[in-house]
C-alpha atoms as a PDB file:
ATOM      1  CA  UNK A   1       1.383 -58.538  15.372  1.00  0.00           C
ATOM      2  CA  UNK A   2       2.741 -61.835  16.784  1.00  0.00           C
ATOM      3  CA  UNK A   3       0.897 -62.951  19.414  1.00  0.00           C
ATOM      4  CA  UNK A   4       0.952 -66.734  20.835  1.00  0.00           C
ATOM      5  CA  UNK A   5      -2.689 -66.918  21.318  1.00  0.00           C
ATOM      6  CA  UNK A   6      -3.425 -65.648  17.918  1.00  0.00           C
ATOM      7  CA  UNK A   7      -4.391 -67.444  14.902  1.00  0.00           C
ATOM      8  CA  UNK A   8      -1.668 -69.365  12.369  1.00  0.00           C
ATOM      9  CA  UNK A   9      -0.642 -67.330   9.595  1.00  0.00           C
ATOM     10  CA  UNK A  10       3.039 -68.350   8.281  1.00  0.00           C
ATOM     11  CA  UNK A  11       5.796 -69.535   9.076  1.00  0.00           C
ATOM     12  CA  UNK A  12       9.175 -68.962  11.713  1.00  0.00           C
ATOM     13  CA  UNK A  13      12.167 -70.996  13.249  1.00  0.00           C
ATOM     14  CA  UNK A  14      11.081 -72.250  16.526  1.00  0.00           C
ATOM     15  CA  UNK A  15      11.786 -69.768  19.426  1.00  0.00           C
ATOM     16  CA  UNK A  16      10.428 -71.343  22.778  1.00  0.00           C
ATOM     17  CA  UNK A  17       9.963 -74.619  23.606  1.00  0.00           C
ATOM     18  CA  UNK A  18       6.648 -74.532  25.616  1.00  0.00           C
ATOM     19  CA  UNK A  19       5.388 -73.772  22.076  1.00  0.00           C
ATOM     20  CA  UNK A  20       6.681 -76.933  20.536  1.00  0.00           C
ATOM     21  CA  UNK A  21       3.016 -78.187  19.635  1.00  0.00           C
ATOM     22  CA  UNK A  22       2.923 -75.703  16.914  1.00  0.00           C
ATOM     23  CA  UNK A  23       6.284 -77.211  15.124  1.00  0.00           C
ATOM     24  CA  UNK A  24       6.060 -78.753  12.200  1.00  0.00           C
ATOM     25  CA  UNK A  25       5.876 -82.921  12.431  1.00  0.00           C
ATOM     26  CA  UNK A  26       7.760 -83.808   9.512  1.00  0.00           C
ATOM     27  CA  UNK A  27      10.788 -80.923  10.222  1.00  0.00           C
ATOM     28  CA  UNK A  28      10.514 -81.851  13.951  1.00  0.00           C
ATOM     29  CA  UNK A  29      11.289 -85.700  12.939  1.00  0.00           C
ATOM     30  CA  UNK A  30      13.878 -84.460  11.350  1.00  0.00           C
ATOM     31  CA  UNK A  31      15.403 -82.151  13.834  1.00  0.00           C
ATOM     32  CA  UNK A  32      14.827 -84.969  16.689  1.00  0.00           C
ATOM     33  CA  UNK A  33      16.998 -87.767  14.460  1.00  0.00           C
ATOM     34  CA  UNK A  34      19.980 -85.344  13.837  1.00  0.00           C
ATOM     35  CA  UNK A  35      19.544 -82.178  16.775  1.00  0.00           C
ATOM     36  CA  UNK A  36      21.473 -78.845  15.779  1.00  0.00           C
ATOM     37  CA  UNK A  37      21.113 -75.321  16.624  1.00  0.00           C
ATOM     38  CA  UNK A  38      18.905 -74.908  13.966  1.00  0.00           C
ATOM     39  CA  UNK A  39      15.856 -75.091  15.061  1.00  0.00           C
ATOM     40  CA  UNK A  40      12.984 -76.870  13.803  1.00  0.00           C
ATOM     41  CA  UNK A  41      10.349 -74.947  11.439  1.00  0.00           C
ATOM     42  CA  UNK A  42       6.775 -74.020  13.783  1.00  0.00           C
ATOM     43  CA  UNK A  43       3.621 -71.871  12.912  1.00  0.00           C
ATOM     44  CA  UNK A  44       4.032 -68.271  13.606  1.00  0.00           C
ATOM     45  CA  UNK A  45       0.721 -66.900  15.109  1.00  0.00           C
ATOM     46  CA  UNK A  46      -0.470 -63.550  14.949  1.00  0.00           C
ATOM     47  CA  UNK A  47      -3.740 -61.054  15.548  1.00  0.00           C
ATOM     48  CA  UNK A  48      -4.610 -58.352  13.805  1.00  0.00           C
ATOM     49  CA  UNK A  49      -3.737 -54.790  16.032  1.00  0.00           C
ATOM     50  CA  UNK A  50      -6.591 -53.076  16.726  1.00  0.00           C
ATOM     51  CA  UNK A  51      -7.536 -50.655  19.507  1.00  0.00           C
ATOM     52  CA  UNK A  52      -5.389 -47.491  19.392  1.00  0.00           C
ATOM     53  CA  UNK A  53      -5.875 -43.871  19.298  1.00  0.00           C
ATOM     54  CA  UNK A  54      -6.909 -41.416  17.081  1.00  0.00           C
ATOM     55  CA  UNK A  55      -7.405 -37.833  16.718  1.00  0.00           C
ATOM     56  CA  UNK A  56      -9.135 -35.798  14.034  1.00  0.00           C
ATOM     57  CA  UNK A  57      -7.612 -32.288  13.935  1.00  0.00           C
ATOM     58  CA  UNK A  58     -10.013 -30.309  11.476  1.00  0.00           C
ATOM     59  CA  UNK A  59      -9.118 -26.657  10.225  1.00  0.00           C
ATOM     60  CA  UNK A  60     -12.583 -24.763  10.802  1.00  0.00           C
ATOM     61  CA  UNK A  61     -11.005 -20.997   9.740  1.00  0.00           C
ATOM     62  CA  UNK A  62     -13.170 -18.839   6.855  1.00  0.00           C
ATOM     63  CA  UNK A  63     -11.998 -20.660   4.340  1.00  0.00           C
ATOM     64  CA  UNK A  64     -13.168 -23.547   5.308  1.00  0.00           C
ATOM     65  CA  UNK A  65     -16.993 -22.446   4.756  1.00  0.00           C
ATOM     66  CA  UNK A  66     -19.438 -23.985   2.362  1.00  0.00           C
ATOM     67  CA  UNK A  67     -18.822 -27.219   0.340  1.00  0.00           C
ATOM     68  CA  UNK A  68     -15.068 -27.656   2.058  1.00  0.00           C
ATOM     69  CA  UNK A  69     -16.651 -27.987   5.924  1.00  0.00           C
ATOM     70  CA  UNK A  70     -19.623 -30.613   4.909  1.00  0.00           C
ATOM     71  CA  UNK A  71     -16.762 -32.961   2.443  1.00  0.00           C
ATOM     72  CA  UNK A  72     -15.028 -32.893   5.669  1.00  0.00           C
ATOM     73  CA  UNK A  73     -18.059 -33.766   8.299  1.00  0.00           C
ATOM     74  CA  UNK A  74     -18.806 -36.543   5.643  1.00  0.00           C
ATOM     75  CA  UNK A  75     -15.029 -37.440   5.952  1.00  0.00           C
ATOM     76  CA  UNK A  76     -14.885 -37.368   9.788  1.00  0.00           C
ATOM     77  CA  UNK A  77     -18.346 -39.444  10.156  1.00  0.00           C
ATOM     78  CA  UNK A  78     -16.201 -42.031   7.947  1.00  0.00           C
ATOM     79  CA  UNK A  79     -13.374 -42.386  10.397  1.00  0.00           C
ATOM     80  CA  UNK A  80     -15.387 -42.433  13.007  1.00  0.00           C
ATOM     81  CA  UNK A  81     -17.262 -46.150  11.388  1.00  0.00           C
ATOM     82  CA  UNK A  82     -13.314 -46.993  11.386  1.00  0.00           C
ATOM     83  CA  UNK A  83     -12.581 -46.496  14.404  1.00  0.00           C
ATOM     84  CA  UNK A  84     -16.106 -48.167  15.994  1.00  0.00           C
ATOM     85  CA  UNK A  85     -14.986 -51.250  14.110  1.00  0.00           C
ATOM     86  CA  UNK A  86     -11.338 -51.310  15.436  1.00  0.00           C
ATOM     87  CA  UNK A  87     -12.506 -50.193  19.081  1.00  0.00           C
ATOM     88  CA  UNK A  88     -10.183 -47.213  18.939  1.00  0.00           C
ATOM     89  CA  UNK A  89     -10.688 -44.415  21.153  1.00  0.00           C
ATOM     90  CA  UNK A  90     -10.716 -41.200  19.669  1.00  0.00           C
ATOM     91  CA  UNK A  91     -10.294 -37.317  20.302  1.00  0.00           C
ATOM     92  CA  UNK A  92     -11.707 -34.473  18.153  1.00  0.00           C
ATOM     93  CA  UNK A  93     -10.300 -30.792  17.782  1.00  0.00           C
ATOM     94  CA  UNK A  94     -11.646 -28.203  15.769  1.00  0.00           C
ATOM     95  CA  UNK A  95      -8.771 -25.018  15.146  1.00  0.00           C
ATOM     96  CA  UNK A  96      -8.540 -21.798  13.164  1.00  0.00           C
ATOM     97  CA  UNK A  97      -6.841 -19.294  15.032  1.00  0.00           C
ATOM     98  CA  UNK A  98      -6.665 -21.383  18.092  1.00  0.00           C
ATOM     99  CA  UNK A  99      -6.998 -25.052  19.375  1.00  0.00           C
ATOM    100  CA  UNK A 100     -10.885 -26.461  20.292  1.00  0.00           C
ATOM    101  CA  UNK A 101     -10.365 -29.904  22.268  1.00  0.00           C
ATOM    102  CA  UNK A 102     -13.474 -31.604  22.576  1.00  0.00           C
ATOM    103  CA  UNK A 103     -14.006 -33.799  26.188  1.00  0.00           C
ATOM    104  CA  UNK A 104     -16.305 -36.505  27.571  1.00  0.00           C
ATOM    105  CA  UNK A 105     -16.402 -36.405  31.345  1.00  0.00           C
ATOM    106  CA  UNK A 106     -12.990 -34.260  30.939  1.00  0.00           C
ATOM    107  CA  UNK A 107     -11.652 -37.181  28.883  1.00  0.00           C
ATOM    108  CA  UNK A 108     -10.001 -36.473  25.493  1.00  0.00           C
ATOM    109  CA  UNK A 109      -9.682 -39.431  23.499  1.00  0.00           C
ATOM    110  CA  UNK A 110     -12.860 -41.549  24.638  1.00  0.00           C
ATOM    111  CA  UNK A 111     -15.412 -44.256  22.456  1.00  0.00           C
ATOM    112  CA  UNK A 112     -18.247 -41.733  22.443  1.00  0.00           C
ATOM    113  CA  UNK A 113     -18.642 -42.116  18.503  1.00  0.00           C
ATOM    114  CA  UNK A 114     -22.464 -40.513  18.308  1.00  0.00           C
ATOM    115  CA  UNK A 115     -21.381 -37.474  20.024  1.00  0.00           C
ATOM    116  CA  UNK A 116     -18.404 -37.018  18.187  1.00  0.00           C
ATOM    117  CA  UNK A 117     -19.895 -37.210  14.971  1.00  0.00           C
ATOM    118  CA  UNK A 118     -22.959 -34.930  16.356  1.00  0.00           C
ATOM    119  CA  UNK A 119     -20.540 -32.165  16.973  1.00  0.00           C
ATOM    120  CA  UNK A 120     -18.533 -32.798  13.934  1.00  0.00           C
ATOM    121  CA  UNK A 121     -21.453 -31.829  11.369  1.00  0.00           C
ATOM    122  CA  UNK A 122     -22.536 -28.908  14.040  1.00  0.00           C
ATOM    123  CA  UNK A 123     -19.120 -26.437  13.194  1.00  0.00           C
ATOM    124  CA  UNK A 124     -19.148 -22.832  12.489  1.00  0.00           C
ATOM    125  CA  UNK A 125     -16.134 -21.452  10.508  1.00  0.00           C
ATOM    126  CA  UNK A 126     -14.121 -18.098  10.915  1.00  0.00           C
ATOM    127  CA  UNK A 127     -10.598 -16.894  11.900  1.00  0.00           C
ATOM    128  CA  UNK A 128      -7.285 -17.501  10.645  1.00  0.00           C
ATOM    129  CA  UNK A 129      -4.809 -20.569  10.370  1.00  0.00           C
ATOM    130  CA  UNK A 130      -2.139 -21.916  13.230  1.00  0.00           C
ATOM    131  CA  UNK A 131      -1.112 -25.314  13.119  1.00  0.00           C
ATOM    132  CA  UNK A 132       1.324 -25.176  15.849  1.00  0.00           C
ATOM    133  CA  UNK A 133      -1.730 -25.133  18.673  1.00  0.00           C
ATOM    134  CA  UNK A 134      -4.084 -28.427  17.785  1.00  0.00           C
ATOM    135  CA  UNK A 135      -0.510 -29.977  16.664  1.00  0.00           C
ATOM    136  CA  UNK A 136       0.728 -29.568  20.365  1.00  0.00           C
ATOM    137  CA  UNK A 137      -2.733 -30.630  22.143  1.00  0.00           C
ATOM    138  CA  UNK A 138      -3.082 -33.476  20.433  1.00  0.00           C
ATOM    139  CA  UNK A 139       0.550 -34.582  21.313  1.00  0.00           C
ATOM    140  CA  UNK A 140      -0.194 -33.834  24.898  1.00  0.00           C
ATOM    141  CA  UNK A 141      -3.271 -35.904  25.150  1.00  0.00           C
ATOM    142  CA  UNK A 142      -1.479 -38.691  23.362  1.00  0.00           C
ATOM    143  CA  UNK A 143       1.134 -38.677  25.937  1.00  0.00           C
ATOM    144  CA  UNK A 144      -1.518 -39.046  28.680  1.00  0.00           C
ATOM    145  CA  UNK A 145      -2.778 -42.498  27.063  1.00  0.00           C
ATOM    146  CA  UNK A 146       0.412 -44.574  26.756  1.00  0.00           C
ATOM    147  CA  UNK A 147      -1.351 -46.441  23.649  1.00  0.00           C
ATOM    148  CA  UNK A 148       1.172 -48.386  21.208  1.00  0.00           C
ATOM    149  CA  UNK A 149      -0.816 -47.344  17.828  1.00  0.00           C
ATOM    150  CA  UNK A 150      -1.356 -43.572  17.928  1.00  0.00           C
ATOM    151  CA  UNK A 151      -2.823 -41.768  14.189  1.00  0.00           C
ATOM    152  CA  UNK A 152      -3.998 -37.863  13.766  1.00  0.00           C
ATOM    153  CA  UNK A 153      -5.976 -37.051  10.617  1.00  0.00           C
ATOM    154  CA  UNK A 154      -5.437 -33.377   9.723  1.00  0.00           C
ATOM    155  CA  UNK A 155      -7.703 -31.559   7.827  1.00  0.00           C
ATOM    156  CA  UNK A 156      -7.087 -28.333   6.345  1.00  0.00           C
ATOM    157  CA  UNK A 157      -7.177 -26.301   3.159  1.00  0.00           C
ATOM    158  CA  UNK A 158      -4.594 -23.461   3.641  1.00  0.00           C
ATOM    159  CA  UNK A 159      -1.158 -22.644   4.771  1.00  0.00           C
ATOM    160  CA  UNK A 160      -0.702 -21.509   8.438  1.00  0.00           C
ATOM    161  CA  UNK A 161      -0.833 -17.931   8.827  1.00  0.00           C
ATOM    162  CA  UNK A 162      -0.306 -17.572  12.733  1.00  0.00           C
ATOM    163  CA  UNK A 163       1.889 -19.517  14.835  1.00  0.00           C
ATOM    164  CA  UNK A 164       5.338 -21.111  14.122  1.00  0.00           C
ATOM    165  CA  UNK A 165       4.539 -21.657  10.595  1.00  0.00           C
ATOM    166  CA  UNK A 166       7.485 -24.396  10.010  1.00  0.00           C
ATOM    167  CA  UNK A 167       6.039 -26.352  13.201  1.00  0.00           C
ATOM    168  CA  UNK A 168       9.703 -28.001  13.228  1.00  0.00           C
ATOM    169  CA  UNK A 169       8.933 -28.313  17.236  1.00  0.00           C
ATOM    170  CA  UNK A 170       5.669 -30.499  16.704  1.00  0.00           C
ATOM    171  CA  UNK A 171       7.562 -32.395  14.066  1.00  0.00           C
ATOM    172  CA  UNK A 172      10.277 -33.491  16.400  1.00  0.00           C
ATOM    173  CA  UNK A 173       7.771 -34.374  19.344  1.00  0.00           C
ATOM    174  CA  UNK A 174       5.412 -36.214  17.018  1.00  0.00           C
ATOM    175  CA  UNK A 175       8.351 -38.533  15.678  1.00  0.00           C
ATOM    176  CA  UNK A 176      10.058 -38.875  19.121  1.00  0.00           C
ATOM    177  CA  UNK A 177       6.606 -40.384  20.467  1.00  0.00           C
ATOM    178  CA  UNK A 178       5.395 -42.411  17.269  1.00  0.00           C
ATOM    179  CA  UNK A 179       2.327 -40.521  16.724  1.00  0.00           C
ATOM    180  CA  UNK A 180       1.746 -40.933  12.609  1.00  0.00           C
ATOM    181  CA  UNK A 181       0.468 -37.682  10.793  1.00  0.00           C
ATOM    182  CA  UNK A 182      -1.801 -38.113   8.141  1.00  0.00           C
ATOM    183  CA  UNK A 183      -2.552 -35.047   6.296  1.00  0.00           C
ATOM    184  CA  UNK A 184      -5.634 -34.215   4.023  1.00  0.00           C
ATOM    185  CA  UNK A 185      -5.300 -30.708   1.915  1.00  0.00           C
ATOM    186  CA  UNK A 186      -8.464 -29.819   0.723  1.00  0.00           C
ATOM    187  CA  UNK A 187      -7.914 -27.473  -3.010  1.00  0.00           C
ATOM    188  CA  UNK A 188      -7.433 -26.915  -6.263  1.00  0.00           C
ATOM    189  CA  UNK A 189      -4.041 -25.408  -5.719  1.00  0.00           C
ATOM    190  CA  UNK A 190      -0.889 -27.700  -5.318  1.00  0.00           C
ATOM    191  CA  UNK A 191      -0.686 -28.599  -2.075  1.00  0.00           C
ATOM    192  CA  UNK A 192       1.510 -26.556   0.907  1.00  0.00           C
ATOM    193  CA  UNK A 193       4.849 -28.033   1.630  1.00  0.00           C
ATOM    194  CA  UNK A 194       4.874 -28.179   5.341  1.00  0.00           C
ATOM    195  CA  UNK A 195       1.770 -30.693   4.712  1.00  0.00           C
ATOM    196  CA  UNK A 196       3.915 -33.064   2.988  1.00  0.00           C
ATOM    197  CA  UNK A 197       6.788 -32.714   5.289  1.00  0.00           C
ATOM    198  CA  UNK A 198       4.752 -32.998   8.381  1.00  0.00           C
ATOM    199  CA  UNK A 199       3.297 -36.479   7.062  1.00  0.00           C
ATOM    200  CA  UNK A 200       6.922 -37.534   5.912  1.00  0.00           C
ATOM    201  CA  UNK A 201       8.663 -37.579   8.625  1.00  0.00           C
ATOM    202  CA  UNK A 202       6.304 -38.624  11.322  1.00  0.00           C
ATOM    203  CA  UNK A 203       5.118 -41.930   9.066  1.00  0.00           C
ATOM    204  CA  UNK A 204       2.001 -40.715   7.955  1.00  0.00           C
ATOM    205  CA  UNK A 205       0.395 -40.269   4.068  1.00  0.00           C
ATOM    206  CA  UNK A 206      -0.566 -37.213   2.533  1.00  0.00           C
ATOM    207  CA  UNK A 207      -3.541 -36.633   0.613  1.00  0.00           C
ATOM    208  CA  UNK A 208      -5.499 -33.643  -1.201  1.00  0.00           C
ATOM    209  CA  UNK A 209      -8.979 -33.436  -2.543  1.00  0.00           C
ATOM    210  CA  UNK A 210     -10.363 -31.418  -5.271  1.00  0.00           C
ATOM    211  CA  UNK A 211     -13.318 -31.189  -7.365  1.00  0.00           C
ATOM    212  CA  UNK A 212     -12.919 -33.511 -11.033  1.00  0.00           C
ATOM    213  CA  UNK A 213     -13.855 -32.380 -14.323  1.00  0.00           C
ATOM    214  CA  UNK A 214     -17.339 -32.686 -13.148  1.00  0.00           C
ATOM    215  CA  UNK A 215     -17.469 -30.846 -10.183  1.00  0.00           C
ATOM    216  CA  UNK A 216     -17.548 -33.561  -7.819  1.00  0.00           C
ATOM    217  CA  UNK A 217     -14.652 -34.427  -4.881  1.00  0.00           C
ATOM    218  CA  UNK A 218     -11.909 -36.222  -5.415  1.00  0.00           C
ATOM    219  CA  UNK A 219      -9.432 -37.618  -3.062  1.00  0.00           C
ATOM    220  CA  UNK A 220      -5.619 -38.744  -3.958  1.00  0.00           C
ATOM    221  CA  UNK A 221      -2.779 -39.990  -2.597  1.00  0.00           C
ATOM    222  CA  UNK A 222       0.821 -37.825  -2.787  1.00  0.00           C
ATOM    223  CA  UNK A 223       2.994 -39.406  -0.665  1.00  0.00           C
END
């Protein structure tokens, strides 16, 4: 992002004049000699945007048993290194049937990486499928942070079977506060169609993993 404090990375047209120490000699000569609205070439600084939010919505219904829940406490463990690197706060919920929010001194999305990760390889699996109910807590905690970069990783490896299975509601509030769904479909099957909606119109990517020719897990990219 462009920040004035931040380190030179291109270029830009001048746009304040406190900041005329970063303007090019040579072009500011030259603007200086013959002056015009044009104004004279400076550096453009940015930083790299870190900090954030993130929440890791994991699907822990039968199905989900076996090989499928320890891919995704490897996965999860993985985000978490991302998100201790990049200072991001982040919230964990576990769902099948209903919505499991995880909380650190009642606080959702919080920088307490070791615990997160504990509980993350501890799950049991059983129940059915509802995305509507994780969808809608993790919105609500989002909205209770105010933070300018907000990501959810969902992980799953069936269709909703409870719950509004079109989740057209969570959709719309998702988009209307910026929050960027990235969804992971875990299967050999082709991959359900609200996934790849849900992803596409909040700004997220979509993903699926499956076991390769020889056996071991495989993750691509679909949109």
């Amino acid at each position: 992002m462009k920040d004035y404090g931040g380190s030179p990375r291109s270029w830009s047209r001048l746009e304040d004049f406190s900041l005329f120490d970063d303007v090019d000699p040579v072009d500011s000569a030259m603007w200086l000699s013959h002056l015009n609205p044009k104004m004279p070439i400076a550096v453009l600084r940015k930083r790299k945007l870190k900090g954030g939010a993130l929440a890791v919505i994991r699907d822990i219904s039968s199905s989900m048993t076996g090989s499928r829940a320890q891919w995704s406490s490897m996965l999860i463990l993985g985000l978490i290194r991302i998100a201790r690197k990049r200072r991001m706060r982040i919230g964990y919920l576990e769902f099948n049937h209903q919505s499991t929010k995880f909380l650190k001194s009642r606080v959702f999305f919080n920088r307490s990486y070791a615990m997160i990760g504990d509980m993350a390889s501890k799950c049991r699996c059983s129940g059915f499928t509802n995305y509507q109910l994780p969808l809608l807590d993790a919105i609500k905690e989002f909205r209770a942070v105010y933070d300018r970069i907000k990501h959810v990783v969902f992980i799953t490896d069936g269709r909703p079977t409870e719950g509004d299975r079109e989740i057209s509601r969570e959709i719309k509030l998702a988009q209307t506060d910026g929050i960027a769904v990235h969804s992971i479909y875990i299967g050999k099957k082709e991959s359900p169609e609200i996934l790849q909606i849900l992803s596409k119109k909040t700004g997220g990517s979509h993903f699926q993993v499956g076991p390769d020719e020889f056996g071991n897990l495989r993750l691509k990219t679909l949109t």
